[in-house]
Protein backbone atom coordinates (compact mmCIF):
# COMPACT_ATOMS: atom_id res chain seq x y z
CA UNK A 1 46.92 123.46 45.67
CA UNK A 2 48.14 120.79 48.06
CA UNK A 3 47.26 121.86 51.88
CA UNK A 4 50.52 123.13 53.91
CA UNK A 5 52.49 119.75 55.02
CA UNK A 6 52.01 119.05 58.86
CA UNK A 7 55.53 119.49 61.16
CA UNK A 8 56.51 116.00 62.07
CA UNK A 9 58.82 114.68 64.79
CA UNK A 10 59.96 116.95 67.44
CA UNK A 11 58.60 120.42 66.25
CA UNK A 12 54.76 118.89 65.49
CA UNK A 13 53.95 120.58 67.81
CA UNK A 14 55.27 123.99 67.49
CA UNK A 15 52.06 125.41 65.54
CA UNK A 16 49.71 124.84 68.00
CA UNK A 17 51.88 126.15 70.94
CA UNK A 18 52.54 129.39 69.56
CA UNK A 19 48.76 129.91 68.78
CA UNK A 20 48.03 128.97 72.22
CA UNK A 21 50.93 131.01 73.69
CA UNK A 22 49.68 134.42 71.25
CA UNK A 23 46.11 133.88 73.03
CA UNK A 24 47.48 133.93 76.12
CA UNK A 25 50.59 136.24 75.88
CA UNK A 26 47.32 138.84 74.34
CA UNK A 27 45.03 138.04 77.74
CA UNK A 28 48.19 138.47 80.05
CA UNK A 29 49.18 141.20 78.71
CA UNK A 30 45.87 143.04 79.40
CA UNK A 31 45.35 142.26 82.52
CA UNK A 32 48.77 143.14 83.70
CA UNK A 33 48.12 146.46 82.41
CA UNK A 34 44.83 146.48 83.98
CA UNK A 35 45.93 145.69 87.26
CA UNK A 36 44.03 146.46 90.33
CA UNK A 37 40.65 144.04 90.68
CA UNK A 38 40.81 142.65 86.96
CA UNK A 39 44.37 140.64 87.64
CA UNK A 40 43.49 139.82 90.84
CA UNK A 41 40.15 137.72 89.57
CA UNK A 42 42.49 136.41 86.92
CA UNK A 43 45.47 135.23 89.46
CA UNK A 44 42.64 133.83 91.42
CA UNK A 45 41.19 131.79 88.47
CA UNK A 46 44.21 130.88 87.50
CA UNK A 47 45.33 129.47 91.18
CA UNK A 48 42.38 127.51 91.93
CA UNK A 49 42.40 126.05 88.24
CA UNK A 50 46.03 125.02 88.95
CA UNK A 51 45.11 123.35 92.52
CA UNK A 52 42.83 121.64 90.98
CA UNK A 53 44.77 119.66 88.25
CA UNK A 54 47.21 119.14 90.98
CA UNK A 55 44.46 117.61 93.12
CA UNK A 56 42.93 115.52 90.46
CA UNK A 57 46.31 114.57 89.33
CA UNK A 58 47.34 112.76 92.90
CA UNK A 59 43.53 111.42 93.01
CA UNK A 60 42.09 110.99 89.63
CA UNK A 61 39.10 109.03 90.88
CA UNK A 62 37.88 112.42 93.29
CA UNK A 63 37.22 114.22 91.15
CA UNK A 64 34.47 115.64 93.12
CA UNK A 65 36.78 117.01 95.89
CA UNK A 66 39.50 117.92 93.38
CA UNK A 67 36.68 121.01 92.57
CA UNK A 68 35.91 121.14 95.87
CA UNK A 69 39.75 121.97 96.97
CA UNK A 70 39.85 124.12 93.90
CA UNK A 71 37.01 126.13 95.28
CA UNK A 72 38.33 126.27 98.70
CA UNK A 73 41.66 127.61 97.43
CA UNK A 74 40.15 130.30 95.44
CA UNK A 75 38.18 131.36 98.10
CA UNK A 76 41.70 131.07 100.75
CA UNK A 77 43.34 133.26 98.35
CA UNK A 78 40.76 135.82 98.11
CA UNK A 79 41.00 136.21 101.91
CA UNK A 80 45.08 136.46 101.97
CA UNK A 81 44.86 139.32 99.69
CA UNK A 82 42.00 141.37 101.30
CA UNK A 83 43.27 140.60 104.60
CA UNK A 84 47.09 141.51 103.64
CA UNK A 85 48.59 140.57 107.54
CA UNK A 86 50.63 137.95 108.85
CA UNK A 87 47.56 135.76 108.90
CA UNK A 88 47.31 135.91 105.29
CA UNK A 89 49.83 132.98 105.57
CA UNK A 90 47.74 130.50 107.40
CA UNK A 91 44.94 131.14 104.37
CA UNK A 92 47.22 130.06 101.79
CA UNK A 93 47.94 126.72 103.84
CA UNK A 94 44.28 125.90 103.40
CA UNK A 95 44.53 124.11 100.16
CA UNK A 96 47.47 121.99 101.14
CA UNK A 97 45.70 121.18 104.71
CA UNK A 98 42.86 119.60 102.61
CA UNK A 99 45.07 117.74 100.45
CA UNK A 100 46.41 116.27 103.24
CA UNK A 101 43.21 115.02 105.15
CA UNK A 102 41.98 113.55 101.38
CA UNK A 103 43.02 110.01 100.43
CA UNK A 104 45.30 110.35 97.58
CA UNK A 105 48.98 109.59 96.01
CA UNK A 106 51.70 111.53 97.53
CA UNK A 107 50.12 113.57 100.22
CA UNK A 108 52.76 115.42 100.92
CA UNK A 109 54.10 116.00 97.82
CA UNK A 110 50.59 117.11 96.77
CA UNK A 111 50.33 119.73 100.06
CA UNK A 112 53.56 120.92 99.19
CA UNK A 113 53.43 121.81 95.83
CA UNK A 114 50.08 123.11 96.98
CA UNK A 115 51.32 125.66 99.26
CA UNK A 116 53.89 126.58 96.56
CA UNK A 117 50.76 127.34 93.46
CA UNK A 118 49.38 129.58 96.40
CA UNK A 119 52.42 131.44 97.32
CA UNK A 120 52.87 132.10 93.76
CA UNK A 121 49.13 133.50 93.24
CA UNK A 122 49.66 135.97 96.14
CA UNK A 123 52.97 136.79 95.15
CA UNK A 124 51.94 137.99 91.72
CA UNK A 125 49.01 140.00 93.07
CA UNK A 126 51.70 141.60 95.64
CA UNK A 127 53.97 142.61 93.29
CA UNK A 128 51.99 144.02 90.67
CA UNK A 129 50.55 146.04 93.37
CA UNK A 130 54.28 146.94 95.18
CA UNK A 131 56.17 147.22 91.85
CA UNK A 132 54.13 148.04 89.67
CA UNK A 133 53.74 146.77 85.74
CA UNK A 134 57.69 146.56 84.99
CA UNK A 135 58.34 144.05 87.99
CA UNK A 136 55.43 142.02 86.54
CA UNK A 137 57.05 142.55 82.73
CA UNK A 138 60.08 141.71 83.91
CA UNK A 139 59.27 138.62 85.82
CA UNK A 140 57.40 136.86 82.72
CA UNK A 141 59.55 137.93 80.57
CA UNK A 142 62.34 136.09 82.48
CA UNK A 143 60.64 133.14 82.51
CA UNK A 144 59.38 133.23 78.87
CA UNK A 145 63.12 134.29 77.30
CA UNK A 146 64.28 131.30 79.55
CA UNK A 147 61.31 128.98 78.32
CA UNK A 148 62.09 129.87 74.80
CA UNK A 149 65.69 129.89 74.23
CA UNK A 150 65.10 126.28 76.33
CA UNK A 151 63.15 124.96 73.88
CA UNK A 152 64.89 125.54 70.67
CA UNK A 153 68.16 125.04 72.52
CA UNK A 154 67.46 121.65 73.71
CA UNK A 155 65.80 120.00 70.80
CA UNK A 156 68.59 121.83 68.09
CA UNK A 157 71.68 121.08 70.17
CA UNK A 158 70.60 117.97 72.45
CA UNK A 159 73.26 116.60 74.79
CA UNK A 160 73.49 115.53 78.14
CA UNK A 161 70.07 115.39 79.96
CA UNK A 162 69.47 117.86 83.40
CA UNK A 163 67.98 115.75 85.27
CA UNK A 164 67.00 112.34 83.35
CA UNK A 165 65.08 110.62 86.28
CA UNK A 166 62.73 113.08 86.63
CA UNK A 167 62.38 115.30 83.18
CA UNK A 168 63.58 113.54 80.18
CA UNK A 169 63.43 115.56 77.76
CA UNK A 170 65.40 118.85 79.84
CA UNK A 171 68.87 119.14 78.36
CA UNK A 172 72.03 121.08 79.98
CA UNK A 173 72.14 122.95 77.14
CA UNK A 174 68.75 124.10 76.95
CA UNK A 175 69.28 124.58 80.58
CA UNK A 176 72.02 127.04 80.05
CA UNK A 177 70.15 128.51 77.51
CA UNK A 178 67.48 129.81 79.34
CA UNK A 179 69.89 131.65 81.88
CA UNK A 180 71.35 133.26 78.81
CA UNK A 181 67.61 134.44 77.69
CA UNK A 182 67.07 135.40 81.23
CA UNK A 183 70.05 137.66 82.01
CA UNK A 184 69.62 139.22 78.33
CA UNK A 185 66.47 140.36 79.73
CA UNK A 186 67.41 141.78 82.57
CA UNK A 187 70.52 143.67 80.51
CA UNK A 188 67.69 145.12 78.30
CA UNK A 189 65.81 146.49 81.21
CA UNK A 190 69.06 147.68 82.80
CA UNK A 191 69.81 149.36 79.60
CA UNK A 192 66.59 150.96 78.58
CA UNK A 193 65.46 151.77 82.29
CA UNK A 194 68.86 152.54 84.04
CA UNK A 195 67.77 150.48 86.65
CA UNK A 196 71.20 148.22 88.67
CA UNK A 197 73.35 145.95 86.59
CA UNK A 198 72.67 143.32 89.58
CA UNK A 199 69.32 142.93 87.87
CA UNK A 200 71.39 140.95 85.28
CA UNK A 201 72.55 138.09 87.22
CA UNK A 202 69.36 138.50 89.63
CA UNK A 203 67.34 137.74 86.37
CA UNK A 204 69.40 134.15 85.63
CA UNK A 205 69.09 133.41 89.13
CA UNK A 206 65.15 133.94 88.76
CA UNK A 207 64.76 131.43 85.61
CA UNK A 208 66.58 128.85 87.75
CA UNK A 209 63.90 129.36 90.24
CA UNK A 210 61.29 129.13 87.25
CA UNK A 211 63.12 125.98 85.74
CA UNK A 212 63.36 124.13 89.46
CA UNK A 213 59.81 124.68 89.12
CA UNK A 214 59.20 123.06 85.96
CA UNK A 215 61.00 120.02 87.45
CA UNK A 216 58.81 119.98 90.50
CA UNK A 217 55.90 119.90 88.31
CA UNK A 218 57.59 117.07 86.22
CA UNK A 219 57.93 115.21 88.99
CA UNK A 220 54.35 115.54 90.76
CA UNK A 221 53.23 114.62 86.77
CA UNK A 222 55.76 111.67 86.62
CA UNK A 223 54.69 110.23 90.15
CA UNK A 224 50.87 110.42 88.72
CA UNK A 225 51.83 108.35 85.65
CA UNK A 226 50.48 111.37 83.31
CA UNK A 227 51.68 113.36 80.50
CA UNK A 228 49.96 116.80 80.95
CA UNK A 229 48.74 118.02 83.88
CA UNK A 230 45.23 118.03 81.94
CA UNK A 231 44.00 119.16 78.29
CA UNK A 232 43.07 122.74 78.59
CA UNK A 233 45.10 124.34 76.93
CA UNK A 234 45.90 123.47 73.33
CA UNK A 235 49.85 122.37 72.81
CA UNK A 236 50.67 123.20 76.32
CA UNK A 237 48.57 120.71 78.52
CA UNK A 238 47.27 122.23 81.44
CA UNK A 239 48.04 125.48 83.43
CA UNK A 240 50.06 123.97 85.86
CA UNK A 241 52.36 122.92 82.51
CA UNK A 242 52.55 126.60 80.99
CA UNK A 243 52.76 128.29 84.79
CA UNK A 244 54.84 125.82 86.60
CA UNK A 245 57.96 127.79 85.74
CA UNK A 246 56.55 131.10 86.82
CA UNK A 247 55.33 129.21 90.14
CA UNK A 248 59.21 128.58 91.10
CA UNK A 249 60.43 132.36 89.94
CA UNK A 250 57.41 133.97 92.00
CA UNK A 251 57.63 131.82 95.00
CA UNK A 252 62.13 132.96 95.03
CA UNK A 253 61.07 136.40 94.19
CA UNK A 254 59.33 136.82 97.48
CA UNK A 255 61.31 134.65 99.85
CA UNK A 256 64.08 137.11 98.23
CA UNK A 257 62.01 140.14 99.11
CA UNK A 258 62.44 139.30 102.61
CA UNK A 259 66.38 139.92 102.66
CA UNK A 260 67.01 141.94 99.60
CA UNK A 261 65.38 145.31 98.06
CA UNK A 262 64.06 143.77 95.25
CA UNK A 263 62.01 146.38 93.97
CA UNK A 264 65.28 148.73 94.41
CA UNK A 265 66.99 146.94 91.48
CA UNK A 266 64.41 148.37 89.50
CA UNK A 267 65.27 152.37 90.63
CA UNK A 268 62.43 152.53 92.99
């Protein structure tokens, strides 16, 4: 029997990236249930990983210091969360302070989208621990309906391009697309929770935050002159190119928390 043909052209790559995504759709999924210590370690790993693509990225040749920042960020982190003040805030800065003093491309583009990775690490420890496992659900679903529906929109209908000088390949109708996916989620957990019907158009809002942040990751990638913001994860690139999104829907999710009861759209 001849072997299973290979998927050509624009879907060649579509085997691969839902193996990858089961593996780690099956890890998350754990530890967000776990909660507590376990997805704390793994937000942490997963931050410091992510500063350090972005630091190798704007200085390929340091590699060195890329680890080094990568460390100091995990360690940063650790001390925002145990700490839990106002002066958690200065912690998280860390990172994009030693981007800064570095030699590298784009400093502060680099320190920026720094501070932005570490936001989003403490904001996903926070809010598992102030909402709970639904707000957590929620959120990833958002940004994985909206990551979907994005993807099969934009390569099956095409059309005019989102924002051509900085992601090619992101279509208006993908775009849409994932707002659609987004505020279906949020009508499912309106539906099956009773929680408020503004969690419907708070959920599109959300994967426009997550998709801003996949073109701020574009951009730091397209300034670089690289694809993939490395090769560690099989059909997906790095972890800065399967969490970028997430990174922009945490990072509105908490400024938001500041004026609105965001946990109250849930019932609580």
């Amino acid at each position: 029997m001849d072997p299973a043909p290979v998927p050509s052209g624009k879907w060649s790559d579509l085997r691969t990236r839902i193996l990858s995504a089961i593996v780690m759709v099956a890890v998350g999924a754990v530890e967000i249930w776990l909660g507590g210590l376990a997805f704390a370690v793994l937000v942490v790993a997963l931050t410091g990983v992510m500063i350090w693509e972005l630091a190798t990225m704007t200085a390929p040749l340091e590699r060195r210091s890329a680890l080094v920042v990568a460390g100091v960020a995990g360690v940063a982190l650790v001390a925002a969360l145990v700490l839990k003040t106002e002066i958690a805030v200065l912690f998280l800065t860390v990172p994009s302070v030693a981007l800064l003093l570095t030699p590298r491309r784009d400093q502060r583009l680099a320190g920026g989208y720094a501070l932005a990775i570490m936001l989003a690490g403490y904001g996903l420890v926070e809010l598992r621990a102030v909402g709970g496992t639904q707000v957590i659900l929620w959120l990833v679903a958002v940004v994985v309906a909206s990551d979907v529906l994005g993807y099969f929109a934009g390569r099956m209908l095409g059309g005019p391009k989102f924002w051509p000088a900085i992601s090619p390949k992101k279509t208006w109708s993908g775009t849409v697309a994932g707002w659609i996916g987004a505020a279906l989620v949020g009508l499912a957990v309106v539906l099956a929770t009773g929680a408020s019907w503004a969690l419907v158009p708070f959920s599109a809002l959300v994967a426009f935050a997550g998709q801003m942040g996949d073109i701020a990751e574009s951009w730091v990638k397209r300034r670089a002159g690289v694809k993939d913001a490395s090769s560690l994860i099989p059909g997906h690139g790095g972890v800065l190119d399967r969490f970028d999104a997430l990174i922009g829907a945490v990072v509105v999710v908490m400024v938001l928390r500041l004026v609105l009861p965001v946990a109250g759209l849930f019932g609580g």
